[in-house]
PDB file of N, CA and C in Angstrom:
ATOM      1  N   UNK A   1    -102.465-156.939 134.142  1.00  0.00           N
ATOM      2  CA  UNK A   1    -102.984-157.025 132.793  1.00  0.00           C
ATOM      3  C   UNK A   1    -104.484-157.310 132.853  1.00  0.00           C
ATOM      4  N   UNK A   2    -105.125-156.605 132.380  1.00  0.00           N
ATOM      5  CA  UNK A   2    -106.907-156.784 132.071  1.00  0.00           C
ATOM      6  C   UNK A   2    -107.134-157.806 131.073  1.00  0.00           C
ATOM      7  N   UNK A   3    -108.085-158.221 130.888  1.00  0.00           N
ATOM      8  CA  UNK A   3    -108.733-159.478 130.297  1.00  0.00           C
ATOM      9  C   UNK A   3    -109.968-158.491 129.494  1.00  0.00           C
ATOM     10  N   UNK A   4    -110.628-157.353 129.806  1.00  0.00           N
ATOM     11  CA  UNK A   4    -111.620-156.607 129.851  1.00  0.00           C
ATOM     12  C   UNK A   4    -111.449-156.334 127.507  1.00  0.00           C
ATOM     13  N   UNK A   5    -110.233-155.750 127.233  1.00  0.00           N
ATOM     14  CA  UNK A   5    -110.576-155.032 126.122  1.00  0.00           C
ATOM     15  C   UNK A   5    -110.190-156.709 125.311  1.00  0.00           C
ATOM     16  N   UNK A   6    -109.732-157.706 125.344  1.00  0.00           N
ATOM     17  CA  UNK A   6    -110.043-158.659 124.712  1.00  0.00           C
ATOM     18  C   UNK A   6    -111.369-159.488 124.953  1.00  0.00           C
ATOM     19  N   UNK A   7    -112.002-159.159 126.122  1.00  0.00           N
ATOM     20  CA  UNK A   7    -113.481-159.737 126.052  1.00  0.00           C
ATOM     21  C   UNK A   7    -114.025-158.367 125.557  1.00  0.00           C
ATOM     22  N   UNK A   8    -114.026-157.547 125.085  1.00  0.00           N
ATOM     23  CA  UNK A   8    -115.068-156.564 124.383  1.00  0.00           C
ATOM     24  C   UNK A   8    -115.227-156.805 123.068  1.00  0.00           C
ATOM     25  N   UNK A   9    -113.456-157.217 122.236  1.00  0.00           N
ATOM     26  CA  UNK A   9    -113.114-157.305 121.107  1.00  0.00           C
ATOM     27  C   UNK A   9    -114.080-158.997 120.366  1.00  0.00           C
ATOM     28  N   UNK A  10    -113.764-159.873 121.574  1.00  0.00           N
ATOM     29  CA  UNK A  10    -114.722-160.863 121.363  1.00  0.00           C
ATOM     30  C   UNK A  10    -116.622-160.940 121.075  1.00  0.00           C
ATOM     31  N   UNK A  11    -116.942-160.123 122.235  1.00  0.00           N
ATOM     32  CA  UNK A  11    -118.222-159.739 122.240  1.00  0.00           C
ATOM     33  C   UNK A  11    -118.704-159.131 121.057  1.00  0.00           C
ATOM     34  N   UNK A  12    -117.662-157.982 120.697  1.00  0.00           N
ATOM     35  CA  UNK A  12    -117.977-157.062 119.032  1.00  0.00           C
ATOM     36  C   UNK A  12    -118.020-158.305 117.976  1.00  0.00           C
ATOM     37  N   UNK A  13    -117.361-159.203 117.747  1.00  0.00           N
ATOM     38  CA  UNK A  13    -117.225-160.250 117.015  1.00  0.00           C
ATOM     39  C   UNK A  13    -118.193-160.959 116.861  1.00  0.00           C
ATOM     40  N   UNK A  14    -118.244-161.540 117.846  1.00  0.00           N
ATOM     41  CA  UNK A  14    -119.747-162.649 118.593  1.00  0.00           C
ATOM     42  C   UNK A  14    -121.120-161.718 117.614  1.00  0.00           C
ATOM     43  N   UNK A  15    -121.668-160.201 117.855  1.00  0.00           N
ATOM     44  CA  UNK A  15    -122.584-159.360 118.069  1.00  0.00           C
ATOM     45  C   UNK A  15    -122.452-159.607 116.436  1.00  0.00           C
ATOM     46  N   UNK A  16    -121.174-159.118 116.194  1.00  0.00           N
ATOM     47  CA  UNK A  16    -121.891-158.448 113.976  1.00  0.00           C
ATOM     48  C   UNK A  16    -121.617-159.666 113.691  1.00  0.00           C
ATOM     49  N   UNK A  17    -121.278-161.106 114.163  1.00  0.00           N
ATOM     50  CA  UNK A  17    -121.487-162.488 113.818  1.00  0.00           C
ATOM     51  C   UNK A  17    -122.825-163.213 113.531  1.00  0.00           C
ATOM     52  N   UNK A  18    -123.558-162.352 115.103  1.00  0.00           N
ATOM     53  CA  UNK A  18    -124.880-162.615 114.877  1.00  0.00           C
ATOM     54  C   UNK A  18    -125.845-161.980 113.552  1.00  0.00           C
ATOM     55  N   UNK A  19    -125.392-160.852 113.180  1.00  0.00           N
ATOM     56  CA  UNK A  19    -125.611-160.361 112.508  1.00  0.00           C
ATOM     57  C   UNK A  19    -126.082-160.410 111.584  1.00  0.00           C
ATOM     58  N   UNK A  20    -124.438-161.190 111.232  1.00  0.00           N
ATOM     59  CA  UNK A  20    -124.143-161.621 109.622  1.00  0.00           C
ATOM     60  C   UNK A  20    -125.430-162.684 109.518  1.00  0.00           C
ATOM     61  N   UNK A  21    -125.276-163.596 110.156  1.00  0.00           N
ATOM     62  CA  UNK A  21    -126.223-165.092 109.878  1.00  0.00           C
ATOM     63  C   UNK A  21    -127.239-164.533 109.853  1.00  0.00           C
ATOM     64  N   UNK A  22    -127.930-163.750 110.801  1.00  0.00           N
ATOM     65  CA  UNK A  22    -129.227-163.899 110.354  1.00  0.00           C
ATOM     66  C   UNK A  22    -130.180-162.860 109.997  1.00  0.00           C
ATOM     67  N   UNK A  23    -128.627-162.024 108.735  1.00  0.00           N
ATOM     68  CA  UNK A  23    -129.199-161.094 108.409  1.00  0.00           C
ATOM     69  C   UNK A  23    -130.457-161.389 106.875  1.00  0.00           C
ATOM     70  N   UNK A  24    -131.344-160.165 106.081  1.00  0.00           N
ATOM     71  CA  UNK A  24    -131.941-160.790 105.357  1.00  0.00           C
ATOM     72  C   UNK A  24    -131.684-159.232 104.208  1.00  0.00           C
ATOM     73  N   UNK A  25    -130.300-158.927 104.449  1.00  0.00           N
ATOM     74  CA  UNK A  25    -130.812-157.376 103.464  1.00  0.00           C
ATOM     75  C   UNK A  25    -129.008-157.404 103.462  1.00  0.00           C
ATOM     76  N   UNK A  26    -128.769-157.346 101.953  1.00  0.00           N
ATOM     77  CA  UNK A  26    -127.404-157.037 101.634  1.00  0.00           C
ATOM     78  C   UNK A  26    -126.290-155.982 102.163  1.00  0.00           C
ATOM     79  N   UNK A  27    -127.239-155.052 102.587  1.00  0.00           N
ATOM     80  CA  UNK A  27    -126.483-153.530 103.265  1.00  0.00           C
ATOM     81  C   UNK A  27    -126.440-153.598 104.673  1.00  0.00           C
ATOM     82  N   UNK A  28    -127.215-154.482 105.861  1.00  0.00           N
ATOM     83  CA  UNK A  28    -126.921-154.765 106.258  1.00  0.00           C
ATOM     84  C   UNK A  28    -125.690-155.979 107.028  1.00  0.00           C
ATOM     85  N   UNK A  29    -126.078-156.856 106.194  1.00  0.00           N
ATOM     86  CA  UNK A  29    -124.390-157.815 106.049  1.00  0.00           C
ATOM     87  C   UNK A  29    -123.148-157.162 105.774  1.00  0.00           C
ATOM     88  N   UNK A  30    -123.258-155.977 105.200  1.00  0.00           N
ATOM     89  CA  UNK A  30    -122.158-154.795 105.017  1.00  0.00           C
ATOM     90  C   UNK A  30    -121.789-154.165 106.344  1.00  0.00           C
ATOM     91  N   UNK A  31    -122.818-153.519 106.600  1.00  0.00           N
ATOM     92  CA  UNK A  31    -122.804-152.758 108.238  1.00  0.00           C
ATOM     93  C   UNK A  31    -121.950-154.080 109.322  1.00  0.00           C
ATOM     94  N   UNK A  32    -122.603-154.994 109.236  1.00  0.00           N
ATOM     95  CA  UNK A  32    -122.494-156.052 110.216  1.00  0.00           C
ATOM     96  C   UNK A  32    -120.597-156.668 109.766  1.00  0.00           C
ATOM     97  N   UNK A  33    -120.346-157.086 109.158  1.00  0.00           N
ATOM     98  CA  UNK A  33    -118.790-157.170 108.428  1.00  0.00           C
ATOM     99  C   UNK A  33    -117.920-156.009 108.585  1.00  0.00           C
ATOM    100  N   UNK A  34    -118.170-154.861 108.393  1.00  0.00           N
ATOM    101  CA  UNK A  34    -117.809-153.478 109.342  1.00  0.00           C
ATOM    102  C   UNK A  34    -117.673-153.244 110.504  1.00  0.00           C
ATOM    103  N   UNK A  35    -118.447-153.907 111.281  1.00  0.00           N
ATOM    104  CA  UNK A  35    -118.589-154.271 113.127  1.00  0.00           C
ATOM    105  C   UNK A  35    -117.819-154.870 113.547  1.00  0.00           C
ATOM    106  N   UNK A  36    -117.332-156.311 113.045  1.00  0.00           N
ATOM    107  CA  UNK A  36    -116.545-157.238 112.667  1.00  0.00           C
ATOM    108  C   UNK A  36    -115.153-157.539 112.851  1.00  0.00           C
ATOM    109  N   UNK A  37    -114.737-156.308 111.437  1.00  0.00           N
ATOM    110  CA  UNK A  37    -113.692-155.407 111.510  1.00  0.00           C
ATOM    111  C   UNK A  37    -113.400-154.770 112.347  1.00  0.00           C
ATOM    112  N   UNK A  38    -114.046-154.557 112.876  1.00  0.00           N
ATOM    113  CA  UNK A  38    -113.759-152.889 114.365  1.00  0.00           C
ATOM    114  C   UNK A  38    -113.359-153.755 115.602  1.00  0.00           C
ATOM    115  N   UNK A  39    -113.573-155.030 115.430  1.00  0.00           N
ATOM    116  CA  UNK A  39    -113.170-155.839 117.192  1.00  0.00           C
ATOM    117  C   UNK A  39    -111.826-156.240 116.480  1.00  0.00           C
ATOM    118  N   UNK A  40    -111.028-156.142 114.924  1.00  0.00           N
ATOM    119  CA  UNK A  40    -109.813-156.152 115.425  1.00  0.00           C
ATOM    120  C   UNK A  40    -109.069-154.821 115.393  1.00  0.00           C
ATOM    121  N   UNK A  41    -110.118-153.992 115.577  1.00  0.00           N
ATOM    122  CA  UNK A  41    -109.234-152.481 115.825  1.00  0.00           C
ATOM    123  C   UNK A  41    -109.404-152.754 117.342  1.00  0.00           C
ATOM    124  N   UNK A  42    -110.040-153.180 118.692  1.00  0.00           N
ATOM    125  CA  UNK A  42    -110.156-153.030 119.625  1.00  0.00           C
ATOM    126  C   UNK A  42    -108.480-154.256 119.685  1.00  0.00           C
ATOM    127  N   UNK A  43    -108.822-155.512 119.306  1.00  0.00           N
ATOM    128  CA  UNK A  43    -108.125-156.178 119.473  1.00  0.00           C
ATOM    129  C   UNK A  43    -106.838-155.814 119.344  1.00  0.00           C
ATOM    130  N   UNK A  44    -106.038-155.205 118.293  1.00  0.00           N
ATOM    131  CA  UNK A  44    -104.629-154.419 118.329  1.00  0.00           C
ATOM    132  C   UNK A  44    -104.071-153.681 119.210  1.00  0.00           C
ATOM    133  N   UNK A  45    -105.434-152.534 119.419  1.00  0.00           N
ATOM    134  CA  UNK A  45    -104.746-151.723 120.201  1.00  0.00           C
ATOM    135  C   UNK A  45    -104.827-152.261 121.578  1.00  0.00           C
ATOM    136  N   UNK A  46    -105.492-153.092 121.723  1.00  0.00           N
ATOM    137  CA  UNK A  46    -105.656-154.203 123.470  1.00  0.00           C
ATOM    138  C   UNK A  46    -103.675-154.701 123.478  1.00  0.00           C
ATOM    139  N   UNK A  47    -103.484-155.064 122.273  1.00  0.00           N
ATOM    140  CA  UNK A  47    -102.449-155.640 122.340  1.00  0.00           C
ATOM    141  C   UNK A  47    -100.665-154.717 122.479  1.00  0.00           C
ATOM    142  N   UNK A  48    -101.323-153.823 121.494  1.00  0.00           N
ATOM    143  CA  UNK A  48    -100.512-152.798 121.778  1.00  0.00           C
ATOM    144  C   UNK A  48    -100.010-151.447 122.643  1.00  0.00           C
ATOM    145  N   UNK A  49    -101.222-151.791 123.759  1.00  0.00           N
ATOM    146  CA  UNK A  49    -101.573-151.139 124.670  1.00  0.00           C
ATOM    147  C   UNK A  49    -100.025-151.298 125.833  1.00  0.00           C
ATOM    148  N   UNK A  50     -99.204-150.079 126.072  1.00  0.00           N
ATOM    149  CA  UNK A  50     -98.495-150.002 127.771  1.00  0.00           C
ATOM    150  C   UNK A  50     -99.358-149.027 128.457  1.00  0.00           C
ATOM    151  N   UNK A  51     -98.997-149.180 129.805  1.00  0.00           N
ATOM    152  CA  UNK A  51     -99.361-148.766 130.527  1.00  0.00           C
ATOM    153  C   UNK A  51     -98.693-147.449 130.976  1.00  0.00           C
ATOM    154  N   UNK A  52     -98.591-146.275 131.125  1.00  0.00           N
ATOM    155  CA  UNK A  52     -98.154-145.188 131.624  1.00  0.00           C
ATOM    156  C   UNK A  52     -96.710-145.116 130.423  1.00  0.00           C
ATOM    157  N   UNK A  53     -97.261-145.257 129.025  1.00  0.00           N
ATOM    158  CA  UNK A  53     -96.231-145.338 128.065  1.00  0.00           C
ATOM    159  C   UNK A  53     -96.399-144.031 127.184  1.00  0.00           C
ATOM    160  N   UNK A  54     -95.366-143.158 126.697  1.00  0.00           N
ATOM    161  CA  UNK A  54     -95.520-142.009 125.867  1.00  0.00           C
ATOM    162  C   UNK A  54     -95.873-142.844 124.474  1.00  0.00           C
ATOM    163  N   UNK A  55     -96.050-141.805 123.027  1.00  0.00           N
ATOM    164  CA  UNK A  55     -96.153-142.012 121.622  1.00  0.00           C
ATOM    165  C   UNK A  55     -94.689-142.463 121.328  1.00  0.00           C
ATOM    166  N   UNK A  56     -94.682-142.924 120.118  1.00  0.00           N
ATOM    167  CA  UNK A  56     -92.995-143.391 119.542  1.00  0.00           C
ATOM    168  C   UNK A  56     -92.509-142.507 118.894  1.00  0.00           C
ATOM    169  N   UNK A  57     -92.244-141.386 119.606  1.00  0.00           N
ATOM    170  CA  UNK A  57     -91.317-140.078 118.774  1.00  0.00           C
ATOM    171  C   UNK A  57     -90.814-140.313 119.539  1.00  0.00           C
ATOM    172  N   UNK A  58     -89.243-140.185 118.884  1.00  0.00           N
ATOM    173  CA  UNK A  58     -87.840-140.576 119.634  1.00  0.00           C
ATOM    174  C   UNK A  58     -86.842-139.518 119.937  1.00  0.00           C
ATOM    175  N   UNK A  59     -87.086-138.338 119.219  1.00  0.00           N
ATOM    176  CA  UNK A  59     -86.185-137.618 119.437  1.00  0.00           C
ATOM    177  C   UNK A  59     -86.476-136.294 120.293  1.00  0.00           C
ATOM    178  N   UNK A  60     -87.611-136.716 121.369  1.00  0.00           N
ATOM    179  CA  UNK A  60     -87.845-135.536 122.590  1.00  0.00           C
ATOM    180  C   UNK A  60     -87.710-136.504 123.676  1.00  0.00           C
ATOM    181  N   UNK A  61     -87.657-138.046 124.212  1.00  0.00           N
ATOM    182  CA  UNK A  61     -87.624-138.404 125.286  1.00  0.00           C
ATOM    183  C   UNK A  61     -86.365-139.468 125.672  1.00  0.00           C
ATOM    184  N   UNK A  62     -86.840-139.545 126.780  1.00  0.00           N
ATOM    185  CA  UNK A  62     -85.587-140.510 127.182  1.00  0.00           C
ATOM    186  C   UNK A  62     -85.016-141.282 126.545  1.00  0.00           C
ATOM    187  N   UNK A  63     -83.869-141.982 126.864  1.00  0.00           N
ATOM    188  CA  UNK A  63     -83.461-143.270 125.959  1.00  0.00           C
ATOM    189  C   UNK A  63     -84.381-144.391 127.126  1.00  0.00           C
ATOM    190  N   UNK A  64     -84.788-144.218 128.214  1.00  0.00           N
ATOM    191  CA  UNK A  64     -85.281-145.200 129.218  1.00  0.00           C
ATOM    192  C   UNK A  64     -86.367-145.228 129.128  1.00  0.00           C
ATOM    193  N   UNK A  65     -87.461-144.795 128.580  1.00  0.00           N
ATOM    194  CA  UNK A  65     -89.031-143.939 128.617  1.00  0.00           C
ATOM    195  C   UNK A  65     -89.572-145.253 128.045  1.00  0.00           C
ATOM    196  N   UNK A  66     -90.901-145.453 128.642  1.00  0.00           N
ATOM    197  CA  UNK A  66     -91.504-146.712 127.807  1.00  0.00           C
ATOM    198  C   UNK A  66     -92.244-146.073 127.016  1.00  0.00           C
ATOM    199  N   UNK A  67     -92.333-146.929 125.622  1.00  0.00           N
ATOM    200  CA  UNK A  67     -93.234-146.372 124.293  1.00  0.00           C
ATOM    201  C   UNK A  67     -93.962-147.095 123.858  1.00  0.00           C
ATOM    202  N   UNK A  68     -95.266-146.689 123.490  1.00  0.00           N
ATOM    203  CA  UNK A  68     -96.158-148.034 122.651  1.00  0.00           C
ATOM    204  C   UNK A  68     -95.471-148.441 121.356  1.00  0.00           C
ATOM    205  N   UNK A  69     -95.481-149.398 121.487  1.00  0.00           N
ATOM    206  CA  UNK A  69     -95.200-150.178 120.256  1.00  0.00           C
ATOM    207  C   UNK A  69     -95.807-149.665 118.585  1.00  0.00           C
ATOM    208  N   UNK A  70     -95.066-148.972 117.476  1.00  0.00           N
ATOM    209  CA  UNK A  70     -95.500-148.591 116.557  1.00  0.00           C
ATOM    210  C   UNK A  70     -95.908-149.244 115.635  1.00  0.00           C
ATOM    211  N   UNK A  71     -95.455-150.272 115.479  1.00  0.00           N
ATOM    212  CA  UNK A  71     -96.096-151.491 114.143  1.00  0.00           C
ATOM    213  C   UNK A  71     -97.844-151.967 114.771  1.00  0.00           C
ATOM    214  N   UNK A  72     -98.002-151.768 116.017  1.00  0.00           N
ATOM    215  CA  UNK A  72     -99.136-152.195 116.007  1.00  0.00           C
ATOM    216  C   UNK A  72    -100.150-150.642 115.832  1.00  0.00           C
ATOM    217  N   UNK A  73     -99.466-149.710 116.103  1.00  0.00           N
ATOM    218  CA  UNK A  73    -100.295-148.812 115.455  1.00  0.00           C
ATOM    219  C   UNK A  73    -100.696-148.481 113.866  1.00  0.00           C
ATOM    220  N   UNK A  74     -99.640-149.289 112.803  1.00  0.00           N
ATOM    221  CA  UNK A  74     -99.447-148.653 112.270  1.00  0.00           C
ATOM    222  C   UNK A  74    -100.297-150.308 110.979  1.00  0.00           C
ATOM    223  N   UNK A  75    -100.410-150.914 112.269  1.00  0.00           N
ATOM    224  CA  UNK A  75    -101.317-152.252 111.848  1.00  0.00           C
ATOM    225  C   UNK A  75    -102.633-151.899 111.390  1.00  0.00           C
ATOM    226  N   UNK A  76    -103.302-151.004 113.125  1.00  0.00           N
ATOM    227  CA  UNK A  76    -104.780-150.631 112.615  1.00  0.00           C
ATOM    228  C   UNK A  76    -104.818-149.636 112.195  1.00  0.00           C
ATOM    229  N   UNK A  77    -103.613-148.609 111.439  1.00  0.00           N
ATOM    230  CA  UNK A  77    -104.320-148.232 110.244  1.00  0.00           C
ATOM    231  C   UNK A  77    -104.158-148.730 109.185  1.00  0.00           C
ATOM    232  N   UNK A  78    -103.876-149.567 108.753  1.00  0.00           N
ATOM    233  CA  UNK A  78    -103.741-150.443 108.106  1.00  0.00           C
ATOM    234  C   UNK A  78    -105.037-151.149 107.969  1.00  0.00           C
ATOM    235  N   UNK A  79    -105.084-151.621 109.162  1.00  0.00           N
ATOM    236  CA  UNK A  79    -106.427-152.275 109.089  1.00  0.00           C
ATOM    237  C   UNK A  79    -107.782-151.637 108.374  1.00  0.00           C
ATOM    238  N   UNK A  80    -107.520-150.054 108.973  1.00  0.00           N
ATOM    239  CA  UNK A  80    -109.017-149.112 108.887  1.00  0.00           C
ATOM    240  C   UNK A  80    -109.080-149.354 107.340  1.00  0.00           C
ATOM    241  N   UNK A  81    -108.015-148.775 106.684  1.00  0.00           N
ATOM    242  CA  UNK A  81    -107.947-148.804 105.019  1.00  0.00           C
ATOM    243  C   UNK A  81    -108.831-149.767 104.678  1.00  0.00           C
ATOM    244  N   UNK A  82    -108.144-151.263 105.273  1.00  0.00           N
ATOM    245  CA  UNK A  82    -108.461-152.576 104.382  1.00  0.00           C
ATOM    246  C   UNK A  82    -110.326-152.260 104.458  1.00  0.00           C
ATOM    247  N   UNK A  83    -110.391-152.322 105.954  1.00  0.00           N
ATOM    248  CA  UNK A  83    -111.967-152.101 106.186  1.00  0.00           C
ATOM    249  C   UNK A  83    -112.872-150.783 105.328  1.00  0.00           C
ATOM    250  N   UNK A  84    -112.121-149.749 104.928  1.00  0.00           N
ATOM    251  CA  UNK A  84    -113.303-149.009 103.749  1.00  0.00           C
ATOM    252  C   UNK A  84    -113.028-149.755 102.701  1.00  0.00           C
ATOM    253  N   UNK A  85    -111.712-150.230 102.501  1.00  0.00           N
ATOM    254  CA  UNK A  85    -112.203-150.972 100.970  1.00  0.00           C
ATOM    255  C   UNK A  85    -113.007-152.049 100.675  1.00  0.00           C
ATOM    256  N   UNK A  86    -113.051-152.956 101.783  1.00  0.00           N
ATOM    257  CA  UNK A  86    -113.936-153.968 101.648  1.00  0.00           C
ATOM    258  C   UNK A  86    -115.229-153.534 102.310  1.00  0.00           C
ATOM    259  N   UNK A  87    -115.539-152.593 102.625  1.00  0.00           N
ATOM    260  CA  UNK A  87    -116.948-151.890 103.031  1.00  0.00           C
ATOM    261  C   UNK A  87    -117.425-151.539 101.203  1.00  0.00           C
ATOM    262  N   UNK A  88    -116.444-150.588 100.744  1.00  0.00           N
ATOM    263  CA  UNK A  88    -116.959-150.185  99.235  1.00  0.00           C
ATOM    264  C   UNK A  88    -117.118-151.475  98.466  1.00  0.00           C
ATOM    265  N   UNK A  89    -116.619-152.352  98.349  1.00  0.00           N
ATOM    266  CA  UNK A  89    -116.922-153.580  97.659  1.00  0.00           C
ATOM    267  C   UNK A  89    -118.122-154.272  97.878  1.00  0.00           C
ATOM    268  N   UNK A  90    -118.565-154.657  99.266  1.00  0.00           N
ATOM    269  CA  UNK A  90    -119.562-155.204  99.723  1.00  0.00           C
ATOM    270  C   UNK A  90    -120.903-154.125  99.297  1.00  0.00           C
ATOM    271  N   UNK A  91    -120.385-153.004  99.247  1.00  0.00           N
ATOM    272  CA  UNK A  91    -122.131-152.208  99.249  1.00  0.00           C
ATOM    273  C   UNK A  91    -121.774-152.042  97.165  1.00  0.00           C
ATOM    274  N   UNK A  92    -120.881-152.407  96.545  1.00  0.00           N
ATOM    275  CA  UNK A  92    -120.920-152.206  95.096  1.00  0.00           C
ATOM    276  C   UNK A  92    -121.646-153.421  94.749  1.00  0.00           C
ATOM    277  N   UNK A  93    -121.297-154.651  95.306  1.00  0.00           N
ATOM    278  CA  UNK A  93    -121.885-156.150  95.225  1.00  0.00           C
ATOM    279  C   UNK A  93    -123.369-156.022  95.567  1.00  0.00           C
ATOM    280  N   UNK A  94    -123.541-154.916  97.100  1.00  0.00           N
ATOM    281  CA  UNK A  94    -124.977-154.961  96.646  1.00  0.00           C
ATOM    282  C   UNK A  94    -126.064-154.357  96.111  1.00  0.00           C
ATOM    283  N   UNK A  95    -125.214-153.197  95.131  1.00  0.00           N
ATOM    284  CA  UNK A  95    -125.939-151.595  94.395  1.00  0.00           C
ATOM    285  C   UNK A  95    -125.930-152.862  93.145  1.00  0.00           C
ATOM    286  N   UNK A  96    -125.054-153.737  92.458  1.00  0.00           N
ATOM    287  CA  UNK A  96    -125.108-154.706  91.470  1.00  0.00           C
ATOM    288  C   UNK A  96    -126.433-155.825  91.727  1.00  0.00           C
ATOM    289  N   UNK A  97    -126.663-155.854  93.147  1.00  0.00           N
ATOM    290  CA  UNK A  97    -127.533-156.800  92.954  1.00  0.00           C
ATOM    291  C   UNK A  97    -128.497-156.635  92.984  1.00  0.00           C
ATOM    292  N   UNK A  98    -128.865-155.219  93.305  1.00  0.00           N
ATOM    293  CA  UNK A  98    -130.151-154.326  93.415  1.00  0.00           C
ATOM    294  C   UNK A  98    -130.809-154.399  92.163  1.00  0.00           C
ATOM    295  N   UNK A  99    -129.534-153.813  91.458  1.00  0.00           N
ATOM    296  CA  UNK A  99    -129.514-153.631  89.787  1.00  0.00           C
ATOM    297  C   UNK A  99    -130.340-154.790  88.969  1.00  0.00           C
ATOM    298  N   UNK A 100    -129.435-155.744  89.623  1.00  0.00           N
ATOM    299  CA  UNK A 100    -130.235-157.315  88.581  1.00  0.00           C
ATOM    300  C   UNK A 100    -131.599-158.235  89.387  1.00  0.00           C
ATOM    301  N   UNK A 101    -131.908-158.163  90.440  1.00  0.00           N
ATOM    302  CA  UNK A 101    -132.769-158.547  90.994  1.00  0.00           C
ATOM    303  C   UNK A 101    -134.055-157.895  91.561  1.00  0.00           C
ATOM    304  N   UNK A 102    -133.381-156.808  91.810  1.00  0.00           N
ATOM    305  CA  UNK A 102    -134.592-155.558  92.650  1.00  0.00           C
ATOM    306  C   UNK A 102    -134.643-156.098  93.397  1.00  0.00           C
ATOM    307  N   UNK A 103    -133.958-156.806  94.525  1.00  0.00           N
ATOM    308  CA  UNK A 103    -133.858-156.889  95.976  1.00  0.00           C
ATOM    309  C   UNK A 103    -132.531-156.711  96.403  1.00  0.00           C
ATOM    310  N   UNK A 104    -132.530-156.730  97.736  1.00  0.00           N
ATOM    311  CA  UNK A 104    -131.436-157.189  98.648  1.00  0.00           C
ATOM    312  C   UNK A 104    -131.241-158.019  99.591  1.00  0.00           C
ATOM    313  N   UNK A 105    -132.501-158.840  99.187  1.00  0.00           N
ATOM    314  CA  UNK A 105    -132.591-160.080  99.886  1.00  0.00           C
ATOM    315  C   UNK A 105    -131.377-161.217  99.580  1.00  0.00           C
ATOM    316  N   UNK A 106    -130.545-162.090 100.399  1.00  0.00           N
ATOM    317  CA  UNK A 106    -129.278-162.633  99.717  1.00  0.00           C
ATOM    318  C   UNK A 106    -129.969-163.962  99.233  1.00  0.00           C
ATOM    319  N   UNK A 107    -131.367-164.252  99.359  1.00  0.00           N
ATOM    320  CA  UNK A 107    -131.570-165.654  98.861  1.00  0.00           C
ATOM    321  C   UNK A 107    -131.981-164.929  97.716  1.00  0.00           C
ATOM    322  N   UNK A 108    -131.814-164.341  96.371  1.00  0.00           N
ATOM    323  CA  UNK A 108    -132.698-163.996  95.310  1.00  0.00           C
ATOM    324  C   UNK A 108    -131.231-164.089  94.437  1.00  0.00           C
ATOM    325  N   UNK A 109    -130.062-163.726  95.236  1.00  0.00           N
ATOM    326  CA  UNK A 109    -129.075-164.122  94.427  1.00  0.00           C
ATOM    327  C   UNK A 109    -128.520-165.662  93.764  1.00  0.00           C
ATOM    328  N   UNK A 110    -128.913-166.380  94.892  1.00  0.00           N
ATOM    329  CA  UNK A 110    -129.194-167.820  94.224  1.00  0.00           C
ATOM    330  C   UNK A 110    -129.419-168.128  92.721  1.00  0.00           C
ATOM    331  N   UNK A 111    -130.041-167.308  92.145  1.00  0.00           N
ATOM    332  CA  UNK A 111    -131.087-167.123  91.022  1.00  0.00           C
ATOM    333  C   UNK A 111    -129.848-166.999  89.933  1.00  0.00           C
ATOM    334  N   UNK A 112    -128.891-165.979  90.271  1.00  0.00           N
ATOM    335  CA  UNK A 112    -127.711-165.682  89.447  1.00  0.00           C
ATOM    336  C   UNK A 112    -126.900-167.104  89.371  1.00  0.00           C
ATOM    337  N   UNK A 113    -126.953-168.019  89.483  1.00  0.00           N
ATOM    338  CA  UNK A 113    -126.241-169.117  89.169  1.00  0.00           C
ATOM    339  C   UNK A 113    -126.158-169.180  87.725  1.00  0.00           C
ATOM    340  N   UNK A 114    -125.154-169.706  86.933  1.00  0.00           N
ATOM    341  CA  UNK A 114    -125.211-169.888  85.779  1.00  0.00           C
ATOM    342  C   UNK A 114    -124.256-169.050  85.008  1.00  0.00           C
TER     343      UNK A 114
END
């Protein structure tokens, strides 16, 4: 068993983590939360990963044949979905804040208190 695609999935994490903090532009904190997302697409399929294993169609192979596991495939797409929708939300939050501030700086939103 490798250690390799759960330290990548970490590193992707760590990287659009850095990102996030010390980003200074709304569309980027988008991009970077998108990055984010993608180390638990590495992370699933790390998990759902056999080794010398066919797809889970059942009715061309053995009854003995090893198969990847389908719920975890069927996780990250699952996942991908969740990730455009909360990609479209984050860049609507910041076409709205464009709208009322004329920036995309996230300290100008402060201002919207109230």
């Amino acid at each position: 068993m490798s250690y390799l695609p759960y330290a990548l999935a970490i590193w992707i994490f760590v990287v659009a983590l850095y990102g996030i903090v010390t980003s200074r532009n709304l569309v980027h904190i988008a991009v970077c939360v998108s990055v984010a997302q993608s180390a638990t697409y590495v992370l699933l399929l790390a998990v759902g990963f056999r080794n010398r294993a066919t797809a889970p169609i059942f009715s061309d192979i053995p009854t003995h044949s090893r198969v990847v596991d389908p719920v975890v495939q069927a996780l990250t797409l699952t996942d991908v979905v969740v990730s455009v929708a909360v990609g479209a939300l984050l860049l609507a939050f910041a076409v709205k804040s464009f709208e009322r501030t004329g920036s995309l700086d996230p300290t100008m939103i402060a201002e919207l208190h109230g």
